[in-house]
Every structure is written in C-alpha cells, then in structure tokens.
N, C-alpha and C. Protein backbone atom coordinates (compact mmCIF):
# COMPACT_ATOMS: atom_id res chain seq x y z
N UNK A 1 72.99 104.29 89.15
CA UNK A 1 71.81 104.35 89.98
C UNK A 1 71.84 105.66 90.76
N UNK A 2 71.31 106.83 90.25
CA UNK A 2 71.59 108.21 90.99
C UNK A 2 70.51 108.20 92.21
N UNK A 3 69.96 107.46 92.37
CA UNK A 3 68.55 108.19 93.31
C UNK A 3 69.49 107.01 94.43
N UNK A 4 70.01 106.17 94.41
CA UNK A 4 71.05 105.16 95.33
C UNK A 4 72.05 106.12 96.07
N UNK A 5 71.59 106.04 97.18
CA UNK A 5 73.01 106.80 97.91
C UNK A 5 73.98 106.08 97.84
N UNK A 6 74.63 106.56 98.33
CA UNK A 6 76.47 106.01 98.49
C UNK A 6 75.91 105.24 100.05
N UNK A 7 77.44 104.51 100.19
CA UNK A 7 77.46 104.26 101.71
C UNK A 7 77.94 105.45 102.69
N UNK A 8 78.34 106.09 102.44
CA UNK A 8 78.72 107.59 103.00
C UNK A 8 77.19 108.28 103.17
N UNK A 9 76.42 108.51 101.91
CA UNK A 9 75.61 109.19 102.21
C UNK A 9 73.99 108.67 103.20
N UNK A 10 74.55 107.19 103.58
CA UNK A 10 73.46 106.40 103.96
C UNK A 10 73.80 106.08 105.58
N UNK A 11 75.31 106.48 105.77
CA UNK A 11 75.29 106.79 107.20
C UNK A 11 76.42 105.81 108.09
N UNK A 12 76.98 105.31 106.22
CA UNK A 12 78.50 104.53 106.90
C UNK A 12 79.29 105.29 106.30
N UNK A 13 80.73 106.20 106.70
CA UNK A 13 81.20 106.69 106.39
C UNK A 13 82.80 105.85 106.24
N UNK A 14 83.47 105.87 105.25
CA UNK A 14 84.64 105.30 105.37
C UNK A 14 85.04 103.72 104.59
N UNK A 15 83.47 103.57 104.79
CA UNK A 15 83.05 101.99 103.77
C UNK A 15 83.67 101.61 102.48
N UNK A 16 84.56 100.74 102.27
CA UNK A 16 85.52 100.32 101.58
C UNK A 16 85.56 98.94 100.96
N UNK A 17 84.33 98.24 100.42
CA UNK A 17 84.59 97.46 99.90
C UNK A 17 84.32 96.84 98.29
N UNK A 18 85.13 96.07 97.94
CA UNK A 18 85.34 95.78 96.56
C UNK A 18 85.41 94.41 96.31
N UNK A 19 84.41 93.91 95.32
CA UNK A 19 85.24 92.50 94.74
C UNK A 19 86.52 92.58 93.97
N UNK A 20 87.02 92.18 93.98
CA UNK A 20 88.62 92.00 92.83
C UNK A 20 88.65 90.57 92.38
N UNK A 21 89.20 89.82 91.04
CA UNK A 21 89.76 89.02 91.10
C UNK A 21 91.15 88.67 90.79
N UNK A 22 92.05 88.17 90.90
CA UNK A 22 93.27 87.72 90.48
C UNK A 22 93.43 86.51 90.14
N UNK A 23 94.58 87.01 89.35
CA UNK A 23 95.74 85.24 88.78
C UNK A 23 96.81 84.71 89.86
N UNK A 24 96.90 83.76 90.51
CA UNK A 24 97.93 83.24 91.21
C UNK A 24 98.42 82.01 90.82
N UNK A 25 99.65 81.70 91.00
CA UNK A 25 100.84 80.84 90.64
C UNK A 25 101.12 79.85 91.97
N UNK A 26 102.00 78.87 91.79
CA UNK A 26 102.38 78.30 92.82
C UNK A 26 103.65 79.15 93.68
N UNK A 27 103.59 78.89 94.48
CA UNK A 27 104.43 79.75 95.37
C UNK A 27 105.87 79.69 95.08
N UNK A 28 106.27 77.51 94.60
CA UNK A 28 107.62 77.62 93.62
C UNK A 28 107.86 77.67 92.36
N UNK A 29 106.93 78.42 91.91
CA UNK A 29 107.39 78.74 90.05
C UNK A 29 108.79 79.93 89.90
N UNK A 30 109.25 79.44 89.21
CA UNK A 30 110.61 80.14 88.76
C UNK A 30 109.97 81.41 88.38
N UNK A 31 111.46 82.07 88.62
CA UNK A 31 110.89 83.77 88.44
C UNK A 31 110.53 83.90 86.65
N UNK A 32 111.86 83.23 86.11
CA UNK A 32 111.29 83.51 84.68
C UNK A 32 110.35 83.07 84.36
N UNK A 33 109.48 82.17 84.72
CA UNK A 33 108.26 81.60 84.30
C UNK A 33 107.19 82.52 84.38
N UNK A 34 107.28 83.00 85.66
CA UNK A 34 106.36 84.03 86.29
C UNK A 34 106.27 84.89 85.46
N UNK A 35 107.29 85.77 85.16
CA UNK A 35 107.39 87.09 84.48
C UNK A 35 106.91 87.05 83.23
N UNK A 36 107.12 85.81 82.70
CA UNK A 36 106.50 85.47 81.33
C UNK A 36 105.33 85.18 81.47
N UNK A 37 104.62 84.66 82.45
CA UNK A 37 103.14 84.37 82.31
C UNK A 37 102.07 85.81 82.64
N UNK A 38 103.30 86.61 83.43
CA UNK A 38 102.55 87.92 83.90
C UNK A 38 102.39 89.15 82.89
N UNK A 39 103.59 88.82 81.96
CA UNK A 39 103.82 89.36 80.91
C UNK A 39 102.54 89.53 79.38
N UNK A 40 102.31 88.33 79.68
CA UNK A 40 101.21 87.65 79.04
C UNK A 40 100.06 87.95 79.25
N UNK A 41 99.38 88.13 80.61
CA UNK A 41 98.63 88.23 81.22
C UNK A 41 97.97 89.81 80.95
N UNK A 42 99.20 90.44 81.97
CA UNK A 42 98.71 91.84 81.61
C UNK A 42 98.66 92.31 80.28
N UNK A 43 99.57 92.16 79.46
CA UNK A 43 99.40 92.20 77.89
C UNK A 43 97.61 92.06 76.83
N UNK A 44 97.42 90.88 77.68
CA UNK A 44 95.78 90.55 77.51
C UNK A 44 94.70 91.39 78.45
N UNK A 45 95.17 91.55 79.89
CA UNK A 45 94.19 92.56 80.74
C UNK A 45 94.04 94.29 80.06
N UNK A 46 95.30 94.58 79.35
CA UNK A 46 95.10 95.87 78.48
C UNK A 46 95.16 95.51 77.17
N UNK A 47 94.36 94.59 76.53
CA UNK A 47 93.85 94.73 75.46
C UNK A 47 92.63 95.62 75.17
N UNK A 48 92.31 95.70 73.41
CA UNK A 48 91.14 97.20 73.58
C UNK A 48 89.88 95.89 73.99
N UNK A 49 90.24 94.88 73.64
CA UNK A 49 89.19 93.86 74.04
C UNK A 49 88.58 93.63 74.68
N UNK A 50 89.30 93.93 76.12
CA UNK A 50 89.30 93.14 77.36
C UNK A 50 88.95 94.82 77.74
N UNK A 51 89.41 95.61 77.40
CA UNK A 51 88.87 97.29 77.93
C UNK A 51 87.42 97.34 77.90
N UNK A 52 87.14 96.72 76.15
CA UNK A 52 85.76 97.01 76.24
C UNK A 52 84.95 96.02 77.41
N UNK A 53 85.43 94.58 77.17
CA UNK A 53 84.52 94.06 77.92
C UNK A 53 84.41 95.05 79.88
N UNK A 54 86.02 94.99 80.11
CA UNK A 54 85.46 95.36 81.11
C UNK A 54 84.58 96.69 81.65
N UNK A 55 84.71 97.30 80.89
CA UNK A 55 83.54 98.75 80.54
C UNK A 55 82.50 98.13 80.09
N UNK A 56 81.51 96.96 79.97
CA UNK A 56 80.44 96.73 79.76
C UNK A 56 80.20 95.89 81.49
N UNK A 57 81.28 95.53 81.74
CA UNK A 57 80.77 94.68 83.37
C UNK A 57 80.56 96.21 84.44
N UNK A 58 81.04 97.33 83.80
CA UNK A 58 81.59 98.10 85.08
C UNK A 58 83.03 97.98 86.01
N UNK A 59 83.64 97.39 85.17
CA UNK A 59 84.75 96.63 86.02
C UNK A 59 86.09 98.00 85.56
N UNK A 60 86.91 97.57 86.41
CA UNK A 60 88.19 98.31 86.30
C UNK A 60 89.44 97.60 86.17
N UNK A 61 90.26 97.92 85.35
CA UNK A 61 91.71 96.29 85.24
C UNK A 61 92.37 97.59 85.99
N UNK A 62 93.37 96.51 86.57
CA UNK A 62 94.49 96.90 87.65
C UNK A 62 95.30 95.77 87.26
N UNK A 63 95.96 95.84 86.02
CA UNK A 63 97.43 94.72 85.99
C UNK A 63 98.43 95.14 86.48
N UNK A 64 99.11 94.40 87.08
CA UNK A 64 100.04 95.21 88.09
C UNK A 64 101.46 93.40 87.88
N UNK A 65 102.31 94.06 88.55
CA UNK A 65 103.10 92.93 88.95
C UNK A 65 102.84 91.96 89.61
N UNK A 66 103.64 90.86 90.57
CA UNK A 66 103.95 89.98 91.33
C UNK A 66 103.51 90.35 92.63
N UNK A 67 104.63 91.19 92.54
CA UNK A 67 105.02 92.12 93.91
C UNK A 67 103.71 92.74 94.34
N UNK A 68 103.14 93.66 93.58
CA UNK A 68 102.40 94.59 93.48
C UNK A 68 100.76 93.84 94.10
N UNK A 69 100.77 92.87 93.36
CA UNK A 69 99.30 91.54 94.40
C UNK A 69 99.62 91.36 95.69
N UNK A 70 101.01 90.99 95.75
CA UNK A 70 101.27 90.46 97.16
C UNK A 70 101.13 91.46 98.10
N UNK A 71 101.19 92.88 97.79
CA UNK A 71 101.17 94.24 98.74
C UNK A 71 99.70 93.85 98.81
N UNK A 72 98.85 94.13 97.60
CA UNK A 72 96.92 94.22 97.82
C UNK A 72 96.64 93.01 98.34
N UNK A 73 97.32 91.77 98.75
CA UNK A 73 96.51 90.93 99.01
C UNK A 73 96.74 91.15 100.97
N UNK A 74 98.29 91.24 101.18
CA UNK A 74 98.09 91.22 102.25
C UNK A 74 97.47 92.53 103.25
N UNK A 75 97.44 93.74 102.13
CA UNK A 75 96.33 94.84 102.63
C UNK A 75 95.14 94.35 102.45
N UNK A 76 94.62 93.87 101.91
CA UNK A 76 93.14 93.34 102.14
C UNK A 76 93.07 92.10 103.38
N UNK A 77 93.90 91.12 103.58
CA UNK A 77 94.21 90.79 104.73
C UNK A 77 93.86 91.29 105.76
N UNK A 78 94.75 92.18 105.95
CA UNK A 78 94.54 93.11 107.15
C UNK A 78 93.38 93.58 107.41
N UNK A 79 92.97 94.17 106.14
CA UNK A 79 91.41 94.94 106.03
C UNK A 79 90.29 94.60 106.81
N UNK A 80 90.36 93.04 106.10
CA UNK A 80 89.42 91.89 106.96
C UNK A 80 89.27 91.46 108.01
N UNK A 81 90.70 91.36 108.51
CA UNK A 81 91.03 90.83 109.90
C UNK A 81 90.51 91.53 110.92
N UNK A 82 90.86 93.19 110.27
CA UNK A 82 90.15 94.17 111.63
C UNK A 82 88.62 93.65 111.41
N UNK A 83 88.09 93.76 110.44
CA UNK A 83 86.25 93.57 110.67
C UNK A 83 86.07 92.07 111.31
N UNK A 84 86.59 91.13 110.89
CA UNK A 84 86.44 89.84 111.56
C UNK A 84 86.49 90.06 113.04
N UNK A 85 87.75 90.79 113.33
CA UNK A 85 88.03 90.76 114.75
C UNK A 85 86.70 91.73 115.68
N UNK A 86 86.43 93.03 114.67
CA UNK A 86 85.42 93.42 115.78
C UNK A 86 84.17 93.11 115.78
N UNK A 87 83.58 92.04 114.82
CA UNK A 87 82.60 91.38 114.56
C UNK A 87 82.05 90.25 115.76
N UNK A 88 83.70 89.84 116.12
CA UNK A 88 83.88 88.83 117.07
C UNK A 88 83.23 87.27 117.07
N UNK A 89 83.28 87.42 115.28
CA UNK A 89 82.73 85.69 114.70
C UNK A 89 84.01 85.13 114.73
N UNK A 90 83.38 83.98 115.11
CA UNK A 90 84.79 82.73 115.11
C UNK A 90 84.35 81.82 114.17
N UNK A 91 85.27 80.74 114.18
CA UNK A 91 85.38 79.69 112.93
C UNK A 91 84.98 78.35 114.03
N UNK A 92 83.90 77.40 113.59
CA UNK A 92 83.54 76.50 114.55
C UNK A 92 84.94 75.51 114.50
C-alpha cells in the first residue's frame, strides 16, 4: 500500500507493533520431548511449503528455539506492560 504512510510518517514515531504466533508446551515436558517436537516443528516452519505459504500471507517465520520464545515472550511482556501502565486501564 504505497500511498499508506508508515506510523512514523503519520506522526507516531517509534511504533512497534506486530502480531506473532507461537507453539507452546507444558511447562513439565521433558527436555527430550521438547527438542524433538521443536525439532519437528521448525523443520516444517522452513519448509519451501510453508515459505511459500507464508509469502502469500505476508508473514515472516522466525523458528527459533525454546529459549529463544521465552526471551520474545517476556520482551513483549514488558513491551505491553509499559503501554498498559501509561494507558492507566485496569482490569475490573
């Protein structure tokens, strides 16, 4: 959409947001289980399959590790928390 500004060019500068989705596990699954299901996983997220589809959504794969979610989830955490907090909405 070229004639669409950006959020930068519309007068929010710094504007940072994204849908993502992820795969999550139970918190006590064995590591080998994990590694094998992640193994799996990403194996299928870089297929040419799954490339094309996601180049027809516009989408971008980011398979990554265990570890590697738990860093983006609790940075997006944070992310939120600041806007929640200066929003100053509460939860009834």
């Amino acid at each position: 959409m070229p004639d669409v500004p950006t959020m930068s060019e519309a007068g929010v500068p710094g504007f940072d947001i994204s849908t993502w989705y992820a795969f999550f596990a139970p918190a006590n699954m064995d590591k080998a289980t994990l590694e094998k299901l992640n193994a799996a996983l990403v194996k299928a997220i870089k297929s040419d399959s799954m490339k094309v589809r996601f180049d027809q959504m516009g989408a971008v794969e980011k398979a990554g590790t265990p570890e590697q979610l738990d860093e983006f989830v609790k940075s997006e955490l944070a992310k939120y928390k600041k806007i929640v907090d200066a929003s100053g909405a509460k939860v009834d």
